[in-house]
C-alpha atoms as a PDB file:
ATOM      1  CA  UNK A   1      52.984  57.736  97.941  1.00  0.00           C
ATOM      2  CA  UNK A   2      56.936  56.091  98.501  1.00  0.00           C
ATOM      3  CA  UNK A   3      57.705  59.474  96.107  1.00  0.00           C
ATOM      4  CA  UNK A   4      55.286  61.798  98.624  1.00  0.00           C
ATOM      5  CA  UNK A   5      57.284  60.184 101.494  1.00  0.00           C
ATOM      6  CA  UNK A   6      60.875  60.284 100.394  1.00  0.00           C
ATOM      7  CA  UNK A   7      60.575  64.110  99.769  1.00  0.00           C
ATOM      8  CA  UNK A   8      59.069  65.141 102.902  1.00  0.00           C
ATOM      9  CA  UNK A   9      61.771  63.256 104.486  1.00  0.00           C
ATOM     10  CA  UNK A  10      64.281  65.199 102.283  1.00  0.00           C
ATOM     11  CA  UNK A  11      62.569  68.477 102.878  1.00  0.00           C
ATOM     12  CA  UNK A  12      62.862  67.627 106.868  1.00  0.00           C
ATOM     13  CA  UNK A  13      66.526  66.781 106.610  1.00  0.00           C
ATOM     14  CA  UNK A  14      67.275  70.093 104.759  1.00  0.00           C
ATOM     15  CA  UNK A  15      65.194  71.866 107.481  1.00  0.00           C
ATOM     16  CA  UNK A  16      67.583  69.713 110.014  1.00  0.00           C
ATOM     17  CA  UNK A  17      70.912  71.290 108.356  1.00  0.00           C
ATOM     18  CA  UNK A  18      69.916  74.815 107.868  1.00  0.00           C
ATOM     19  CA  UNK A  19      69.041  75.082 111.714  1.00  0.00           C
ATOM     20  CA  UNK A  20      72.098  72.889 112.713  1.00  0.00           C
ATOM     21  CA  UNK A  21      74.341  75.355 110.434  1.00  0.00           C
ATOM     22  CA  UNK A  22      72.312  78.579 112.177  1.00  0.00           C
ATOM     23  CA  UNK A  23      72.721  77.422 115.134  1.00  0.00           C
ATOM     24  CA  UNK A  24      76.819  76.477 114.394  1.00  0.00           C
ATOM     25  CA  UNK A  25      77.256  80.048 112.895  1.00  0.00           C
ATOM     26  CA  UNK A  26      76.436  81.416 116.596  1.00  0.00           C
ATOM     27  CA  UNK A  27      79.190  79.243 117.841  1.00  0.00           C
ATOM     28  CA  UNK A  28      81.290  80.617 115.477  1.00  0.00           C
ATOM     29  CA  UNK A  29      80.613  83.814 116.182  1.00  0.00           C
ATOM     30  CA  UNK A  30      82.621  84.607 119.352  1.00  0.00           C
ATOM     31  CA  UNK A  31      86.386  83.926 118.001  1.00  0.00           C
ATOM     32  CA  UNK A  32      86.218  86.449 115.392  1.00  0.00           C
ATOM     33  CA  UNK A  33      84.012  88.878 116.905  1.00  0.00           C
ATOM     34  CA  UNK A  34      84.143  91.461 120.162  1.00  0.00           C
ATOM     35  CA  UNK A  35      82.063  88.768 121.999  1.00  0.00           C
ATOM     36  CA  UNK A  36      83.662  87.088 125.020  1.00  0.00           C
ATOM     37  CA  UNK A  37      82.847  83.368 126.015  1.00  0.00           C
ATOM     38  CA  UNK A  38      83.941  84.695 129.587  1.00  0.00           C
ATOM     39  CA  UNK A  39      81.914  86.852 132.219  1.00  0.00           C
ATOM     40  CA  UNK A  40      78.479  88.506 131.356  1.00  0.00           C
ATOM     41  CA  UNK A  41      77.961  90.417 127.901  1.00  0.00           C
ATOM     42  CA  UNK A  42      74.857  91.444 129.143  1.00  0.00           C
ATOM     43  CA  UNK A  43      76.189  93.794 131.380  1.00  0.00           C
ATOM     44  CA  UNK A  44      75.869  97.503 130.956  1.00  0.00           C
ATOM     45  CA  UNK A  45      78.167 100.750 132.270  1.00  0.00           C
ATOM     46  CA  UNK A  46      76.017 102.563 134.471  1.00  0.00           C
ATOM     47  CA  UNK A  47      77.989 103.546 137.549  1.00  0.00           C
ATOM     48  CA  UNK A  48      81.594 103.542 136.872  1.00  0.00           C
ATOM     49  CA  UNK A  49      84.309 104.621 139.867  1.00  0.00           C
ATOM     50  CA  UNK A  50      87.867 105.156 139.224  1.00  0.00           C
ATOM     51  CA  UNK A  51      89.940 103.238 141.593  1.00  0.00           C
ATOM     52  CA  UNK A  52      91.610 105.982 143.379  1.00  0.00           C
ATOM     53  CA  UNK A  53      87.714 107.383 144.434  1.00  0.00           C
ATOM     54  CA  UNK A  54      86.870 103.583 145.525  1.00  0.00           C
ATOM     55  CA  UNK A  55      89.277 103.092 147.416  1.00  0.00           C
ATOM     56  CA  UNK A  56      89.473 107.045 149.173  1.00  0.00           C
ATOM     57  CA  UNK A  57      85.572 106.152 149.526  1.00  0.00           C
ATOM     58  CA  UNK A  58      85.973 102.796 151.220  1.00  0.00           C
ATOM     59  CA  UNK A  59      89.592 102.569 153.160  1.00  0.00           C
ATOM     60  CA  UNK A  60      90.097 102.689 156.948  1.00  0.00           C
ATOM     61  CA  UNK A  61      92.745 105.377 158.275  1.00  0.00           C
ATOM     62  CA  UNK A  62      92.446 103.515 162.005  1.00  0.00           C
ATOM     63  CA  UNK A  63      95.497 101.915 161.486  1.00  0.00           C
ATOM     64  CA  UNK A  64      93.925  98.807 160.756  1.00  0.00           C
ATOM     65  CA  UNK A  65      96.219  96.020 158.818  1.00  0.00           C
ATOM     66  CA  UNK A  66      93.143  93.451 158.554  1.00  0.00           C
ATOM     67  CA  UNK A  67      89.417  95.019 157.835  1.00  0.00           C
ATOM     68  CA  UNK A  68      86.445  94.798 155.015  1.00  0.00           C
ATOM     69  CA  UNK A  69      83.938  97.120 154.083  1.00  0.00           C
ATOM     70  CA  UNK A  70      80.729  96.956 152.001  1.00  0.00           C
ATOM     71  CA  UNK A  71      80.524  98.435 148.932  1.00  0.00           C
ATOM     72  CA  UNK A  72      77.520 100.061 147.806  1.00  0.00           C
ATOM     73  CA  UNK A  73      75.359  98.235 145.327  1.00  0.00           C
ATOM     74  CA  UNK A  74      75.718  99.290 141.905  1.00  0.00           C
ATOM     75  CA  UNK A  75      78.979 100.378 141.767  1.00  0.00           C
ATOM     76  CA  UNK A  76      81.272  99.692 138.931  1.00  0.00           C
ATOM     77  CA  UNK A  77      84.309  99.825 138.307  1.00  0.00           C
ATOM     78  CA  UNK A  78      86.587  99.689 135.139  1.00  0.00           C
ATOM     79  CA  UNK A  79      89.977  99.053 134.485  1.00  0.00           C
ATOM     80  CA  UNK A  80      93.129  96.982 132.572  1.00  0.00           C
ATOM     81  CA  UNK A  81      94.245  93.708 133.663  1.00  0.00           C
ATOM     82  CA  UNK A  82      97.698  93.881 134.715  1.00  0.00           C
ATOM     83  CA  UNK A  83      98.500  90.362 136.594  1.00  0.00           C
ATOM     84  CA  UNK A  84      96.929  87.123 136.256  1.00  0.00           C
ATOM     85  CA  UNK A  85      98.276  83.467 136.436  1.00  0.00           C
ATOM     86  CA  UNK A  86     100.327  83.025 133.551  1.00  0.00           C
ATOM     87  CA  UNK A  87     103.091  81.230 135.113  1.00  0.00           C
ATOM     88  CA  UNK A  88     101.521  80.294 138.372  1.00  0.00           C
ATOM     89  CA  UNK A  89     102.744  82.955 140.771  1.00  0.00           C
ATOM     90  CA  UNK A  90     100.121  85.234 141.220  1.00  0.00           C
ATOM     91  CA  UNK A  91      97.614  83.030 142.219  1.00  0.00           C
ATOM     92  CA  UNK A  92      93.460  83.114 142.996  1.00  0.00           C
ATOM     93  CA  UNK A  93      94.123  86.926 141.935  1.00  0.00           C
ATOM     94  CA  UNK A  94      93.965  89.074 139.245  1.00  0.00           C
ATOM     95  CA  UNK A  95      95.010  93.158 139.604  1.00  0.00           C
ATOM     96  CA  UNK A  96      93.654  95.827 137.412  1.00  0.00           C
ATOM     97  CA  UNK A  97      94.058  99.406 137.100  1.00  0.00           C
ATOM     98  CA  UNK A  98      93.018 102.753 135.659  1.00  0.00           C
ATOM     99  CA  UNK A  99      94.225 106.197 135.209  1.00  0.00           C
ATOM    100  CA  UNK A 100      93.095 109.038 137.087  1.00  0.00           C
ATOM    101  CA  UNK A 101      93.723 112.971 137.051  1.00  0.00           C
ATOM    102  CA  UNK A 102      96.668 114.084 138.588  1.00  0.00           C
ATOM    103  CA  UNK A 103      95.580 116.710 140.917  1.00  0.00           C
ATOM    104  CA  UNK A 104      99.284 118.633 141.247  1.00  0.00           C
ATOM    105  CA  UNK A 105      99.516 118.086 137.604  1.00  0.00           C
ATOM    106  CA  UNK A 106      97.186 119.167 135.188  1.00  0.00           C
ATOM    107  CA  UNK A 107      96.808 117.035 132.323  1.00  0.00           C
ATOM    108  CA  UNK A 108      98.704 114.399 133.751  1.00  0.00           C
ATOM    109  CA  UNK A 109      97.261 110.637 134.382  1.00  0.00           C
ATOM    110  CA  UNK A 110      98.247 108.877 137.117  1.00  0.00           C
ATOM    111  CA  UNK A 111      97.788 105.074 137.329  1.00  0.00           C
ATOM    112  CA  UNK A 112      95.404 103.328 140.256  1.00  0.00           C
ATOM    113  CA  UNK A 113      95.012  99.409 140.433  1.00  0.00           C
ATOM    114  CA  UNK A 114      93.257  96.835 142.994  1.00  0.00           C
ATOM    115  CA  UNK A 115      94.245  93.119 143.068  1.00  0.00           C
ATOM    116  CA  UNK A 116      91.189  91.180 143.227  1.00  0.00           C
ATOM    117  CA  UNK A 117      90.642  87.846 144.965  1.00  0.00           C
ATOM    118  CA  UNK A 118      88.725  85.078 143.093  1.00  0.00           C
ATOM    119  CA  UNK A 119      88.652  81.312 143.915  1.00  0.00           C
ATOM    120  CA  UNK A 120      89.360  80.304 140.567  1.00  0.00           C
ATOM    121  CA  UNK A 121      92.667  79.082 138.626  1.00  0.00           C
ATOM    122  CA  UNK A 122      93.541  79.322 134.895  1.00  0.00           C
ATOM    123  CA  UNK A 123      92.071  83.213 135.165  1.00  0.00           C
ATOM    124  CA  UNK A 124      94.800  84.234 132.326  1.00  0.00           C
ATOM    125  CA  UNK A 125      93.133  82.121 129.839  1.00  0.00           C
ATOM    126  CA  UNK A 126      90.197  84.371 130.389  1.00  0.00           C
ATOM    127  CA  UNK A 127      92.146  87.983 131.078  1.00  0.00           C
ATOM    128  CA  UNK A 128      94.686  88.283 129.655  1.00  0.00           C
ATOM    129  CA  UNK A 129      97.190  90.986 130.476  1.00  0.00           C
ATOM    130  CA  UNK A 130      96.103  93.887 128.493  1.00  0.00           C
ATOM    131  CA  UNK A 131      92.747  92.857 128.548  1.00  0.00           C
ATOM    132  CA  UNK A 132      90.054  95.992 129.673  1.00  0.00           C
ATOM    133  CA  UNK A 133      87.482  94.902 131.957  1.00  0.00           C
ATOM    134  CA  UNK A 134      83.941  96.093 133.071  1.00  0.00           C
ATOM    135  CA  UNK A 135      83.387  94.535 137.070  1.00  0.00           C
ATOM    136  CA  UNK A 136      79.982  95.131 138.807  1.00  0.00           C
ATOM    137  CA  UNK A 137      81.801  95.162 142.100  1.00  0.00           C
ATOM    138  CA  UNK A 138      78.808  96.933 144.586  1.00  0.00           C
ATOM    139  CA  UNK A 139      77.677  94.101 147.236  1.00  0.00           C
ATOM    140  CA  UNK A 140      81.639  93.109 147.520  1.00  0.00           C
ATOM    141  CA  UNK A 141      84.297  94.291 150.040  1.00  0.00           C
ATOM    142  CA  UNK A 142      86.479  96.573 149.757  1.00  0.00           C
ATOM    143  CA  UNK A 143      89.306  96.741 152.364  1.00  0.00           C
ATOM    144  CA  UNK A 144      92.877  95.264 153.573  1.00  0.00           C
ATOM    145  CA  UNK A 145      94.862  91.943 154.185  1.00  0.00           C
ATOM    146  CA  UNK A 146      97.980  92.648 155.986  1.00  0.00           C
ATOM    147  CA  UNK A 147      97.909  96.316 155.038  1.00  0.00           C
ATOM    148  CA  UNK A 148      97.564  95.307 151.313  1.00  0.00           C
ATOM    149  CA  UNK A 149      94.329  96.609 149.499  1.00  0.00           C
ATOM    150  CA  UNK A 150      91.993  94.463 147.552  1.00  0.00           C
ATOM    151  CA  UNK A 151      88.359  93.230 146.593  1.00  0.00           C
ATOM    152  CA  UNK A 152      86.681  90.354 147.559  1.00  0.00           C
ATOM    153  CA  UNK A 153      84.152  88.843 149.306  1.00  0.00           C
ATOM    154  CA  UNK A 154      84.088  89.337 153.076  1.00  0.00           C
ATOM    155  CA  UNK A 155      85.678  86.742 155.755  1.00  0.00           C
ATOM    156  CA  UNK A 156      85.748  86.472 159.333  1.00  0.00           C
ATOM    157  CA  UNK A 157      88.778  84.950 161.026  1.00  0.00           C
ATOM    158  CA  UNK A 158      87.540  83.574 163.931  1.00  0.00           C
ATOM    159  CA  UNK A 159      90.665  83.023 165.946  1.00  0.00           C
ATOM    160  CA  UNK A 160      91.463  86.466 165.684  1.00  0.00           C
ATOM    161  CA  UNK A 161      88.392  88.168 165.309  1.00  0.00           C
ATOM    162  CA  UNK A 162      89.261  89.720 162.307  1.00  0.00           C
ATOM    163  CA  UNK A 163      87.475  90.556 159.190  1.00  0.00           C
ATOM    164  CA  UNK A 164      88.845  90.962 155.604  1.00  0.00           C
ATOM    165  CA  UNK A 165      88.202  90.510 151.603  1.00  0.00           C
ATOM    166  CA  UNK A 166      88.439  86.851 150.441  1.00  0.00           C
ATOM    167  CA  UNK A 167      87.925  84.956 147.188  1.00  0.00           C
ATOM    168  CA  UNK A 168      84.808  85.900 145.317  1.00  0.00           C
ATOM    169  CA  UNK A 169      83.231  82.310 144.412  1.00  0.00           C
ATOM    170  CA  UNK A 170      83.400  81.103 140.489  1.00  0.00           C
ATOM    171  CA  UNK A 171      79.904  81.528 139.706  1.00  0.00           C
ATOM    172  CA  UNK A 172      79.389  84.593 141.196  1.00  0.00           C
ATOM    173  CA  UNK A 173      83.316  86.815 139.649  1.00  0.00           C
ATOM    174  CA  UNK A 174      81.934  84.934 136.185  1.00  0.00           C
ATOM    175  CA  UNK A 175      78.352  87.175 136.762  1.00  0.00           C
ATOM    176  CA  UNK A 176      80.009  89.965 137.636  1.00  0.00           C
ATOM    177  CA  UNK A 177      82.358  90.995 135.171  1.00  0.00           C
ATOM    178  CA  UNK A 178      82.450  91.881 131.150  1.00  0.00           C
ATOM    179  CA  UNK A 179      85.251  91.596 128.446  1.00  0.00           C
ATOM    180  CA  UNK A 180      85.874  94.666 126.443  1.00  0.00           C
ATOM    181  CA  UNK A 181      87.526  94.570 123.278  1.00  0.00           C
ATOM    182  CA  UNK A 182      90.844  92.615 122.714  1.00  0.00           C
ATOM    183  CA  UNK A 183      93.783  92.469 125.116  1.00  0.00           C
ATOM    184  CA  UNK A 184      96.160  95.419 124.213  1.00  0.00           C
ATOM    185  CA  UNK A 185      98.986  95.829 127.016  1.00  0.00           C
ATOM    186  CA  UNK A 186     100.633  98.630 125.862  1.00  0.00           C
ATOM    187  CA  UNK A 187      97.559 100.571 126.786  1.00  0.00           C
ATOM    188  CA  UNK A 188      98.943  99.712 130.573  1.00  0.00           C
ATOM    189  CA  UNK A 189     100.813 102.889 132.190  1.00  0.00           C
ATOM    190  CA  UNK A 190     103.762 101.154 134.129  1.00  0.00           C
ATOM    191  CA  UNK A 191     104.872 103.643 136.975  1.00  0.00           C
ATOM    192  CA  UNK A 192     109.095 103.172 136.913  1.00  0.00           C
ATOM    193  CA  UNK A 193     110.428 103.647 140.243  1.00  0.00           C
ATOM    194  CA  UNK A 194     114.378 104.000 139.703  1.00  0.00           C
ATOM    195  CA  UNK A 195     118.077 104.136 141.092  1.00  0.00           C
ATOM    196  CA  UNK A 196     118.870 107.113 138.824  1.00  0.00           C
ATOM    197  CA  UNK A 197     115.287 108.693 138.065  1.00  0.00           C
ATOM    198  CA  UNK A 198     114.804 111.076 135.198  1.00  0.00           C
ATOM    199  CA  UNK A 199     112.364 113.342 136.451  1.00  0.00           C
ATOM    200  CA  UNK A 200     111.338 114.329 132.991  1.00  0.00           C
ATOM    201  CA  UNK A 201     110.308 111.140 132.231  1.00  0.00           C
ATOM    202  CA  UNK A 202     107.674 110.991 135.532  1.00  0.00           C
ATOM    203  CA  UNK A 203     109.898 108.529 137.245  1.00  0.00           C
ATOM    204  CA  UNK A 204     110.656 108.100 140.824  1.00  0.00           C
ATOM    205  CA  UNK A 205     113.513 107.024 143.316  1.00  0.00           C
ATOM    206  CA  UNK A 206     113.488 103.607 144.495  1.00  0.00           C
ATOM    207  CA  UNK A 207     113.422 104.465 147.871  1.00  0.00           C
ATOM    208  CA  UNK A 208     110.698 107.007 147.668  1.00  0.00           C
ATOM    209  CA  UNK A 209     108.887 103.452 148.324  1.00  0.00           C
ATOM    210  CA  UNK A 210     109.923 103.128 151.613  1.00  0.00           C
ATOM    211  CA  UNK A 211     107.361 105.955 152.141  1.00  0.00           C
ATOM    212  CA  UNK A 212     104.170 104.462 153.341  1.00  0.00           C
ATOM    213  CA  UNK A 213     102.022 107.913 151.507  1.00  0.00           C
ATOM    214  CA  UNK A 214     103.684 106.436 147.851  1.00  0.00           C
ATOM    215  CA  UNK A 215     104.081 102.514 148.277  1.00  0.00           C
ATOM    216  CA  UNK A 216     100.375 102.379 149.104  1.00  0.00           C
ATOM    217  CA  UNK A 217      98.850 104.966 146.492  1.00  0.00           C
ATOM    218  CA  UNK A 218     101.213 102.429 144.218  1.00  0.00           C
ATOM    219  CA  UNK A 219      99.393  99.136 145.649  1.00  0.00           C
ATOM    220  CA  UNK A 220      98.200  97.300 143.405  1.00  0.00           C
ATOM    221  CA  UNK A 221      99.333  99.135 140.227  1.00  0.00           C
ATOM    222  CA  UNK A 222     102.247  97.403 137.581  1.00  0.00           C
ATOM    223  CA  UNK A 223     105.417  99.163 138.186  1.00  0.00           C
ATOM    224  CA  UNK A 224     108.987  98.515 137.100  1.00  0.00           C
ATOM    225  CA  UNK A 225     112.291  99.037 139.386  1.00  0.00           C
ATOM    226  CA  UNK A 226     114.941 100.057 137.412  1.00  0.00           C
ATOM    227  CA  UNK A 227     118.936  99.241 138.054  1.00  0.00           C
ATOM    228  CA  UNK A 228     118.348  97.390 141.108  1.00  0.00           C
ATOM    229  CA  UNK A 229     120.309  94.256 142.287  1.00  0.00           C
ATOM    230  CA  UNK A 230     119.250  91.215 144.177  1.00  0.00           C
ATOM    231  CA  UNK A 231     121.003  90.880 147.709  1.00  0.00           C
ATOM    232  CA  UNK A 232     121.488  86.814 147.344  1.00  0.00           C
ATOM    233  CA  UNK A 233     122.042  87.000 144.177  1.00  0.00           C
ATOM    234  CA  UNK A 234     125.189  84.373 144.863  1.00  0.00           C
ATOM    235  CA  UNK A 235     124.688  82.214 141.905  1.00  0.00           C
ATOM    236  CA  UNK A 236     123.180  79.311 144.135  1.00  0.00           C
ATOM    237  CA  UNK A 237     120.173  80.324 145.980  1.00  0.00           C
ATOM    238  CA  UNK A 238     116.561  80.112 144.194  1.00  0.00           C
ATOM    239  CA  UNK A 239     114.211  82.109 143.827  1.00  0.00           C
ATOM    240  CA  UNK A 240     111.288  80.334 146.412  1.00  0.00           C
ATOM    241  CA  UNK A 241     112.614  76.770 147.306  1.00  0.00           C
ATOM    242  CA  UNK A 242     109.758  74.816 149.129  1.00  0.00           C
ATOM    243  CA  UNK A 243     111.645  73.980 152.313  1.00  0.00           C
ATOM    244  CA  UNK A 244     112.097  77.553 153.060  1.00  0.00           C
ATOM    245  CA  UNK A 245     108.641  78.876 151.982  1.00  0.00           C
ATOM    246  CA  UNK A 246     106.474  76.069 153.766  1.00  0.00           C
ATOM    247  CA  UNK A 247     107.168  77.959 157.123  1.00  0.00           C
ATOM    248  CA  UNK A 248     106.268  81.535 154.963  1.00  0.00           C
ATOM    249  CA  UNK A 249     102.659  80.619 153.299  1.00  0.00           C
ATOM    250  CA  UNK A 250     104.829  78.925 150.993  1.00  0.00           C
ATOM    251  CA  UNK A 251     105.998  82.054 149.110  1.00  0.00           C
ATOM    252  CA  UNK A 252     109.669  83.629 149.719  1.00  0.00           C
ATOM    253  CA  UNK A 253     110.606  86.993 149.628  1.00  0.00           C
ATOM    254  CA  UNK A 254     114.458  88.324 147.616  1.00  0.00           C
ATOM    255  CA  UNK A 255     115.616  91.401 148.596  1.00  0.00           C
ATOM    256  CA  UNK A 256     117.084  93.998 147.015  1.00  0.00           C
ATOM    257  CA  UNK A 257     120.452  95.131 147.581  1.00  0.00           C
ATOM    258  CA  UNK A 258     120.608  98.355 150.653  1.00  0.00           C
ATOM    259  CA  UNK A 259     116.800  96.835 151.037  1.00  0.00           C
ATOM    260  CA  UNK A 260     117.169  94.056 153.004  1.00  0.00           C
ATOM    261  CA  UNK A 261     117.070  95.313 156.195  1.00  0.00           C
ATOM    262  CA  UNK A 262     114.462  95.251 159.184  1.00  0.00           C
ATOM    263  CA  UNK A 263     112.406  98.358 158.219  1.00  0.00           C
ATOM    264  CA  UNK A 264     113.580  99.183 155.232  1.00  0.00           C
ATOM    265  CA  UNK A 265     112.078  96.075 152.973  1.00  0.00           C
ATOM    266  CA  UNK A 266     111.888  96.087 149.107  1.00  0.00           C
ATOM    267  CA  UNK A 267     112.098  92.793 147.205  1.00  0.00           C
ATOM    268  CA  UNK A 268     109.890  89.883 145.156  1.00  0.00           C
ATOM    269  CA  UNK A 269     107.875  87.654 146.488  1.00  0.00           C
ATOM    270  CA  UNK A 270     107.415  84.184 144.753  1.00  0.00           C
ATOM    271  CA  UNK A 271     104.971  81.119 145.046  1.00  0.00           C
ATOM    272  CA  UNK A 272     106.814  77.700 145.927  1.00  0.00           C
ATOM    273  CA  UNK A 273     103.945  76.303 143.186  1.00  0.00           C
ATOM    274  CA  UNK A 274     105.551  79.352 140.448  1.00  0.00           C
ATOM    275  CA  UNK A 275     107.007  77.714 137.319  1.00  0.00           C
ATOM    276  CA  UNK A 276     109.785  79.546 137.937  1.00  0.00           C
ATOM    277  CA  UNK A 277     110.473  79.332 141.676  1.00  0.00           C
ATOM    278  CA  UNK A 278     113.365  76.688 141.114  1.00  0.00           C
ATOM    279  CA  UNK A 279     115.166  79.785 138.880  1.00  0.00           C
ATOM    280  CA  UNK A 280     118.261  81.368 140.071  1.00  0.00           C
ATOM    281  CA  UNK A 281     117.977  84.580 141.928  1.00  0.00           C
ATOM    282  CA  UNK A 282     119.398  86.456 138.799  1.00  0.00           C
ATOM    283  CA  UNK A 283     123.252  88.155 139.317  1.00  0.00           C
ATOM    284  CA  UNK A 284     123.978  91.824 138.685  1.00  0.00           C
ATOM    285  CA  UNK A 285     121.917  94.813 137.943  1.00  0.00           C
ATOM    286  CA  UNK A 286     118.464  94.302 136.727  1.00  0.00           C
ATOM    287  CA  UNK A 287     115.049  95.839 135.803  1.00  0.00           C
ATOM    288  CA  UNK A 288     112.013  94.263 137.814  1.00  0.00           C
ATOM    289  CA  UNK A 289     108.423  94.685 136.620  1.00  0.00           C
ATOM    290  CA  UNK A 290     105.522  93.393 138.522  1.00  0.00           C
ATOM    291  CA  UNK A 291     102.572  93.902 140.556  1.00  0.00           C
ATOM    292  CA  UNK A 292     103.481  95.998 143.588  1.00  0.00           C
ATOM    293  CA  UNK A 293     101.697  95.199 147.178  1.00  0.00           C
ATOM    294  CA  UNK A 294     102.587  96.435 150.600  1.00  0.00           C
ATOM    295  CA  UNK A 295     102.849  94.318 153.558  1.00  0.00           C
ATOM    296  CA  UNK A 296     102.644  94.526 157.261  1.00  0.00           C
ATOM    297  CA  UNK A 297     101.136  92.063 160.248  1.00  0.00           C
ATOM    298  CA  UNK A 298     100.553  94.754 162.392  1.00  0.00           C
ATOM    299  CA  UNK A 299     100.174  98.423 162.452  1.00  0.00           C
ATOM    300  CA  UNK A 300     102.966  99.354 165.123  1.00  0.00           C
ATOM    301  CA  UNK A 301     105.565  97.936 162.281  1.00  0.00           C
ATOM    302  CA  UNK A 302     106.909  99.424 159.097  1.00  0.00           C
ATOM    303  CA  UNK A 303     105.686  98.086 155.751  1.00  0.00           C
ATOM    304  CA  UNK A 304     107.320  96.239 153.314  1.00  0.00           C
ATOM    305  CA  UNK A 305     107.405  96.436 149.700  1.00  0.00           C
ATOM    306  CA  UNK A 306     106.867  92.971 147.503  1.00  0.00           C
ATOM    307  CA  UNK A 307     106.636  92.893 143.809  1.00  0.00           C
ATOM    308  CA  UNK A 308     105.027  89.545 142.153  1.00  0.00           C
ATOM    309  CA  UNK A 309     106.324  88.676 138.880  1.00  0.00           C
ATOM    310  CA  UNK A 310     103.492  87.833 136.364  1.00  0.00           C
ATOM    311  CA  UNK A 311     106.610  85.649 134.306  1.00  0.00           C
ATOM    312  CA  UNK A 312     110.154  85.414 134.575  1.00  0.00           C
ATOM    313  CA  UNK A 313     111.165  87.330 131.720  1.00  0.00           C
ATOM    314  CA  UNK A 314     109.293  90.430 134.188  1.00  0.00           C
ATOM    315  CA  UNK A 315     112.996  90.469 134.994  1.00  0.00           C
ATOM    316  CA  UNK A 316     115.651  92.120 132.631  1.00  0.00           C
ATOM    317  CA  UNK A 317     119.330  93.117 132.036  1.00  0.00           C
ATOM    318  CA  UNK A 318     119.171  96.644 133.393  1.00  0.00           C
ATOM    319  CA  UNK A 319     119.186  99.411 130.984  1.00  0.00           C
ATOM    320  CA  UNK A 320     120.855 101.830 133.734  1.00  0.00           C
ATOM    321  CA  UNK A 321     123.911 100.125 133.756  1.00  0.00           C
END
């Protein structure tokens, strides 16, 4: 009987391990496999809309700075993370972006990104730059903060009566979106705006930004600016020193050199809470990438153009020099 006993007891205990180990070996599975522990695998491409098409389909031309509108349920839309957290300056927000058809250029892509608000930090250990995304974005809002395009969910100022897209909740941008494949940034098309373009190369003047039609169809998309130079770049100011930004949102804006004047605005902004805000404004001629967004508080004023680092090193020793 004590023999009957002891090997059921050993037959349970292998039973115990083999299901323990099965059950392990799906918890192994997601490091070395396509699987993400992020978002919703379950998620399927149905109704995909390039960027450009959401946001013709969905924008205001009433001169509003501040509005949201519904998006239709079911829409989807897919794209490449461009900006995230990583060093704490773009923050609550990732941006993404695809390539559309160039309609004055056949066979030429053009890039199209959104910045999308979420209420959720450490987002870059999730999406990493590089990474392509699937995002089930119909029952959101599309529309405008200041004049600056994004997704989100909708909010209503009171005090001013005003309406516009806010941070999607946690649980609900975690439901809503779906890793695809591994992060791979040089599949990003970086749009180089520069102070010597070469044409051949599909790059465009600096100050081409200062038109409204090209900063906004920009909005949202990674772009460099080539052989540009920072106007306080004195060798004592920082880039976003808390006493200055508390007043601001607490972010500053640094402008560029023959761009630092009342309507005619091109610079980086920075969050006081960046790990680099304490930096130096760097010296000399430089090459800035980051994600661009336009800016304005009301519609009777120009806009201005703000760049947000993703990291310091976004900033370079120019190559036009």
């Amino acid at each position: 009987m004590k023999t009957m006993k002891y090997l059921k007891l050993a037959l349970l205990a292998l039973v115990a391990v083999f299901a323990t180990t099965s059950c392990m070996d799906d918890d192994w599975k997601d490091p070395n496999s396509e699987t993400s522990p992020y978002g919703n695998n379950s998620i399927q491409e149905t109704n995909v809309m390039p960027i450009a098409e959401l946001k013709k389909a969905y924008e205001k031309n009433d001169g509003s700075v501040n509005y949201a509108v519904r998006i239709a349920d079911g829409t989807q839309i897919k794209g490449i993370v461009t900006g995230n957290d990583i060093e704490g300056n773009i923050y609550s927000q990732i941006s993404i972006q695809d390539e559309s058809d160039n309609p004055n250029k056949p066979g030429e892509k053009v890039p199209s990104g959104i910045i999308i608000s979420v209420a959720q930090g450490g987002l870059s250990g999730q999406l990493q730059i590089g990474q392509e995304v699937l995002i089930n974005v119909g029952g959101l809002y599309y529309g405008a903060y200041r004049s600056q395009p994004q997704l989100g969910v909708n909010y209503h100022d009171t005090s001013k009566d005003q309406y516009y897209p806010s941070r999607i909740s946690r649980a609900d941008w975690q439901n809503r979106f779906k890793v695809i494949g591994k992060p791979d940034a040089s599949k990003i098309k970086v749009q180089v705006f520069s102070t010597n373009p070469d044409a051949s190369k599909g790059e465009l003047n600096v100050a081409d930004l200062l038109d409204a039609d090209v900063a906004y169809k920009y909005a949202g998309c990674l772009v460099t600016l080539k052989g540009v130079e920072f106007a306080m770049g004195d060798g004592k100011t920082t880039l976003a020193p808390e006493d200055e930004g508390k007043t601001l949102g607490y972010g500053v804006t640094r402008y560029f050199k023959g761009y630092d004047k009342t309507n005619k605005q091109i610079g980086i902004r920075t969050s006081c809470y960046a790990e680099f805000a304490a930096n130096l404004v760097p010296q000399g001629v430089v090459d800035v990438t980051g994600v661009l967004s336009c800016y304005k508080s009301s519609a009777k004023y120009n806009h201005t153009v703000q760049l947000a680092l993703r990291r310091f090193s976004d900033i370079k020793a120019s190559e036009s020099k």
